[in-house]
N, C-alpha and C. Protein backbone atom coordinates (compact mmCIF):
# COMPACT_ATOMS: atom_id res chain seq x y z
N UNK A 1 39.17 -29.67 20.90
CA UNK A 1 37.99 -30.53 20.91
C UNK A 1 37.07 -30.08 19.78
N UNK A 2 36.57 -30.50 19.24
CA UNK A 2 35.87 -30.68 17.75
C UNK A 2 34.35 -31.40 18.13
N UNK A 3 32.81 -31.11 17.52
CA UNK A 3 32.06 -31.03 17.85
C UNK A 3 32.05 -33.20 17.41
N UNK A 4 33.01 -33.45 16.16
CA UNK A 4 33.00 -35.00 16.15
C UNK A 4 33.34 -35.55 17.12
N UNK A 5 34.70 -35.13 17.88
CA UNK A 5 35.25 -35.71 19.20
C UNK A 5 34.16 -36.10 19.70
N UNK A 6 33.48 -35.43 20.53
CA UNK A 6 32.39 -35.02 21.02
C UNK A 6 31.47 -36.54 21.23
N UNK A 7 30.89 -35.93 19.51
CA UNK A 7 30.27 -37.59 19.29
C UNK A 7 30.50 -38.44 19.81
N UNK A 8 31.98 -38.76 18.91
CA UNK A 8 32.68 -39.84 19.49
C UNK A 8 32.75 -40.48 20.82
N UNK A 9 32.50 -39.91 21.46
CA UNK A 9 33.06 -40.00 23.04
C UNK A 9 31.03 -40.36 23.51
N UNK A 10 30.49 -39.20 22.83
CA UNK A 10 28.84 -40.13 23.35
C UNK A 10 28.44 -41.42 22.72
N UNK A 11 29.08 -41.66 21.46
CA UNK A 11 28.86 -43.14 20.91
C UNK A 11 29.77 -44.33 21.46
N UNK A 12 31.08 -43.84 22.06
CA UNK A 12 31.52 -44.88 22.53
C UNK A 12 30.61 -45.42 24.35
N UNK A 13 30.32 -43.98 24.67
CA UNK A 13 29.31 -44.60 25.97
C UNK A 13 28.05 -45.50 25.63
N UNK A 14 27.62 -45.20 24.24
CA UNK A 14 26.68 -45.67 24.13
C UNK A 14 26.87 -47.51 23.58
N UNK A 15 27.83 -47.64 22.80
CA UNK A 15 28.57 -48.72 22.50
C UNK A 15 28.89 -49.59 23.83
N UNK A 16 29.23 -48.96 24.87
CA UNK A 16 30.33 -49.53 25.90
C UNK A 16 30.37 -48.79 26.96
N UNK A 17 28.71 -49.17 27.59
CA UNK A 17 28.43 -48.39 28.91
C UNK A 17 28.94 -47.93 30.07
N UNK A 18 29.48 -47.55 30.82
CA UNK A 18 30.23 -47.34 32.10
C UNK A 18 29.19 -46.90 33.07
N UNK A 19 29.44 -47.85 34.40
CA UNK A 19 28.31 -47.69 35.37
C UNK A 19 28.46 -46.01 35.83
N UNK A 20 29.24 -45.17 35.79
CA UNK A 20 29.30 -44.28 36.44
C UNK A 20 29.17 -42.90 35.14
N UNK A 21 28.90 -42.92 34.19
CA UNK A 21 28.69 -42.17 32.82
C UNK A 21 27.37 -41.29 32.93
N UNK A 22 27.40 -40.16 33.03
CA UNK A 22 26.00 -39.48 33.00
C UNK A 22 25.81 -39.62 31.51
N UNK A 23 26.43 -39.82 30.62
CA UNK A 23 25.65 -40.31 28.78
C UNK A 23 25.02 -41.92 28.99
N UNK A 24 26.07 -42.71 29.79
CA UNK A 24 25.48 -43.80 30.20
C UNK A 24 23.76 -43.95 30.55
N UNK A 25 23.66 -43.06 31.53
CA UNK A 25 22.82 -43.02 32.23
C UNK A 25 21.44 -42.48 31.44
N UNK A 26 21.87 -41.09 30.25
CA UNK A 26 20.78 -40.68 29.65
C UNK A 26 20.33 -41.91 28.64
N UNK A 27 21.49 -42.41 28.01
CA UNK A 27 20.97 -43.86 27.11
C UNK A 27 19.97 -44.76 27.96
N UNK A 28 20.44 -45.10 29.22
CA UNK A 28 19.45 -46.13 29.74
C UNK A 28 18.29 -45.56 29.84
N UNK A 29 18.10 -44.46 30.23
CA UNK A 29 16.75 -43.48 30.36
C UNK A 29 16.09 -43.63 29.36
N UNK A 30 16.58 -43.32 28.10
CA UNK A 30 15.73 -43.74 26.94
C UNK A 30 15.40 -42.11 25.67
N UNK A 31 14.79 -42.46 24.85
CA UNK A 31 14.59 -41.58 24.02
C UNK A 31 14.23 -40.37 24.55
N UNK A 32 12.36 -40.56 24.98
CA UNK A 32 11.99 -39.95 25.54
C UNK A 32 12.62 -38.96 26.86
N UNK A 33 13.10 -39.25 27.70
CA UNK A 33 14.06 -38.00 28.53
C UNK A 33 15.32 -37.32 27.89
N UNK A 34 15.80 -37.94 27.23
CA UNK A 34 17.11 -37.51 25.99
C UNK A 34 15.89 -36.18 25.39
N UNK A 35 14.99 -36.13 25.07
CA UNK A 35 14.36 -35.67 24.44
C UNK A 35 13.92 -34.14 24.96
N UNK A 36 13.48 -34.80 26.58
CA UNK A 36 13.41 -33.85 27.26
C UNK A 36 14.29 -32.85 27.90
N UNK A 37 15.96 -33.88 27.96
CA UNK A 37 16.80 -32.24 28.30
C UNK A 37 17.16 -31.47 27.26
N UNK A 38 17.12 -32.21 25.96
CA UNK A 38 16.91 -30.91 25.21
C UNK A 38 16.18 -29.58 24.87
N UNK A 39 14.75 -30.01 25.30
CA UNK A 39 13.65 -29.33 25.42
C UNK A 39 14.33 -28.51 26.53
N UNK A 40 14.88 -28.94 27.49
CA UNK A 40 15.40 -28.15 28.72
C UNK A 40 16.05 -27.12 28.79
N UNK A 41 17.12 -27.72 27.99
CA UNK A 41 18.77 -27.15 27.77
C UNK A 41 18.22 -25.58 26.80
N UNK A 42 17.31 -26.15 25.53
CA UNK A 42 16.87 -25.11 24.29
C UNK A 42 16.18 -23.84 25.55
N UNK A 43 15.27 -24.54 26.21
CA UNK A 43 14.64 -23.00 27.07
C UNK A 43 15.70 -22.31 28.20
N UNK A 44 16.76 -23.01 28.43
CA UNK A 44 17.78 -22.55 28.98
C UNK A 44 18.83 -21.76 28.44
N UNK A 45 18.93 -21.86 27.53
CA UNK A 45 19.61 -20.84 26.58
C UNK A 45 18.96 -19.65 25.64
N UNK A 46 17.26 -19.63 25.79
CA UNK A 46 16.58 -18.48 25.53
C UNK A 46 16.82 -17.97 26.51
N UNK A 47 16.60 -18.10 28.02
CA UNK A 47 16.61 -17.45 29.12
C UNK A 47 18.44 -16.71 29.49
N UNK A 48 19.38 -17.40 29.37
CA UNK A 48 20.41 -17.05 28.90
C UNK A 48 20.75 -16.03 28.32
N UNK A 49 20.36 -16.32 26.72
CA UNK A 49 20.44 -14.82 25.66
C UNK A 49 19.72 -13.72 25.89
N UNK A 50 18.74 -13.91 26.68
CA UNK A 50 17.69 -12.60 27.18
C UNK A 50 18.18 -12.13 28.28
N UNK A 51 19.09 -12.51 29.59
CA UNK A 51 18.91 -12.11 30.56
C UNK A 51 19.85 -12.57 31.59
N UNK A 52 20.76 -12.89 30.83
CA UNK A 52 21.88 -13.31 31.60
C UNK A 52 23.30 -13.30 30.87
N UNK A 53 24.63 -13.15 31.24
CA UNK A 53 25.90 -12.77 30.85
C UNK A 53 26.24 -14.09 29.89
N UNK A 54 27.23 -13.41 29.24
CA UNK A 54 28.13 -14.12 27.84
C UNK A 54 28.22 -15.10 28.42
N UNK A 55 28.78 -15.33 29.47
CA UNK A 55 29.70 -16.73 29.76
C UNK A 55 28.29 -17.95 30.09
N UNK A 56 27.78 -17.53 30.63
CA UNK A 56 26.18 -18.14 31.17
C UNK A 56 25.57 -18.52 29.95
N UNK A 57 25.97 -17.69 28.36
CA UNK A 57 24.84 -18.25 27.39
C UNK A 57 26.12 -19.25 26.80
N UNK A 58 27.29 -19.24 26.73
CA UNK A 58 27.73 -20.18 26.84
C UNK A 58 28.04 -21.28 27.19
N UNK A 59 28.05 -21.60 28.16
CA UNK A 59 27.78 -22.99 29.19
C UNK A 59 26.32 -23.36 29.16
N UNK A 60 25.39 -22.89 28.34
CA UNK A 60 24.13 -23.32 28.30
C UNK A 60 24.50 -24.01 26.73
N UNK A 61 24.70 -23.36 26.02
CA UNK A 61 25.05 -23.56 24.26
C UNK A 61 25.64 -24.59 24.37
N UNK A 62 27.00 -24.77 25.05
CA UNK A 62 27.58 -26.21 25.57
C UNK A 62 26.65 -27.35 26.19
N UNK A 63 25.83 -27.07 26.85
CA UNK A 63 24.77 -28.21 27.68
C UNK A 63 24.10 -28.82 26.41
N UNK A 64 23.58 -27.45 25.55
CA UNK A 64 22.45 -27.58 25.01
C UNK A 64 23.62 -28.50 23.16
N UNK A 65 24.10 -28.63 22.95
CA UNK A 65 25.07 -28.74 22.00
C UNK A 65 25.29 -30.54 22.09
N UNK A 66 25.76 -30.38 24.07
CA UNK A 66 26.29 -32.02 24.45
C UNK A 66 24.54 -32.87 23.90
N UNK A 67 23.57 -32.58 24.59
CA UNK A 67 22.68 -33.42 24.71
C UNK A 67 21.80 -33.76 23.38
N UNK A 68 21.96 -32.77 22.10
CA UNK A 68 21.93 -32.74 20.93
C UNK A 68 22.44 -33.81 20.32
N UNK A 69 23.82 -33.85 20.56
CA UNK A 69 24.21 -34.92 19.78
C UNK A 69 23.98 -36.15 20.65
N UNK A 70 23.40 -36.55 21.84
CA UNK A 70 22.90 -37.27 22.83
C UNK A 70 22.17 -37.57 21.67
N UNK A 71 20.80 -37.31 21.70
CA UNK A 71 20.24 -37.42 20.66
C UNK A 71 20.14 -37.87 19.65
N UNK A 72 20.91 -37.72 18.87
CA UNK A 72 21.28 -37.74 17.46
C UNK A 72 22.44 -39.06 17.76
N UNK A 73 22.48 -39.71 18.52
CA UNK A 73 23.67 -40.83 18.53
C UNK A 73 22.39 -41.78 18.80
N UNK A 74 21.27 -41.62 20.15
CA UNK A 74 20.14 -42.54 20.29
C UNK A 74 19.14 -42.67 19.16
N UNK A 75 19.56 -41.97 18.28
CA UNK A 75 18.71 -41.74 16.86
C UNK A 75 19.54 -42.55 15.83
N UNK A 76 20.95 -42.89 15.69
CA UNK A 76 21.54 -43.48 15.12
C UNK A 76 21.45 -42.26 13.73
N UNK A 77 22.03 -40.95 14.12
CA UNK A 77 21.94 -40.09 13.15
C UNK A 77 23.22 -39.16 13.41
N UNK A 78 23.97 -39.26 12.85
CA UNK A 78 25.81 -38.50 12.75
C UNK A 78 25.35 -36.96 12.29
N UNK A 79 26.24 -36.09 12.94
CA UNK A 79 27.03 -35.06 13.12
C UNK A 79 26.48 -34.88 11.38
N UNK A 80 27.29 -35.29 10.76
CA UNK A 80 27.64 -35.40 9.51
C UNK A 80 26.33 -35.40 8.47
N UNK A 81 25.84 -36.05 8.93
CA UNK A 81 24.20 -36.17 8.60
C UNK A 81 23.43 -34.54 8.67
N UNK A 82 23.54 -33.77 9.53
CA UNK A 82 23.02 -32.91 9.91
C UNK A 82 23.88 -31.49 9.06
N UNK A 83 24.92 -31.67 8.93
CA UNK A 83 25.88 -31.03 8.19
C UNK A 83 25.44 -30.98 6.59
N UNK A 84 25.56 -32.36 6.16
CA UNK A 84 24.75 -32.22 4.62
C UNK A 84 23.74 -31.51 4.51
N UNK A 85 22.61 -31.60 5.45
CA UNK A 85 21.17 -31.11 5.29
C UNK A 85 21.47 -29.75 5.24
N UNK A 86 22.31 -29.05 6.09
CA UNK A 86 22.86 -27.51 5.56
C UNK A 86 23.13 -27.39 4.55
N UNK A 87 24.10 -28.18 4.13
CA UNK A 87 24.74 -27.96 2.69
C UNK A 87 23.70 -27.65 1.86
N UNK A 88 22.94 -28.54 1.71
CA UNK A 88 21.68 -28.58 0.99
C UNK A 88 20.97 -27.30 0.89
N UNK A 89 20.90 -26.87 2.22
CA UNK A 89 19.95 -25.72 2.08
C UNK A 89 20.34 -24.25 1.57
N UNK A 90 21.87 -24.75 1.87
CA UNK A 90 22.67 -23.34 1.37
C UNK A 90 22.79 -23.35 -0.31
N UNK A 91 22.38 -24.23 -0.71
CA UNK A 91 22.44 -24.30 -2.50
C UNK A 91 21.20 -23.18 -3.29
């Protein structure tokens, strides 16, 4: 699995809703709460790296990773997009 897969799979929910889709569900919610489990997920993975085991800051990094590109798909802004802007900065 590849962080595009990924995408892929939140843009096709978002393309082609399924009543039973928790991406479904954050799209209908809207920007604003998309917004907020990130805010969520990000203080969940400080708390994680400070104070809780490997595997725990992992499955947060994963939460916090999925709802990112949540994000960034309700933004109409690619993976790829975000990738250049590194590039960039690494010059």
């Amino acid at each position: 699995m590849s962080v595009q897969w990924l995408f892929d799979v939140i843009q096709e929910r978002k393309n082609n809703p399924t009543e039973k889709s928790y991406t479904t569900s954050l799209f209908k919610e809207g920007l604003p709460k998309i917004a907020q489990k990130v805010g969520e997920e990000g203080t969940e993975v400080v708390v994680a790296a400070l104070a809780q085991d490997d595997q725990r800051l992992i499955e947060e990094m994963a939460d916090l990773t999925y709802h990112t590109l949540v994000l960034l798909a309700a933004r109409g802004i690619t993976p790829a997009q975000v990738i250049a802007e590194l590039e960039l900065r690494h010059k």
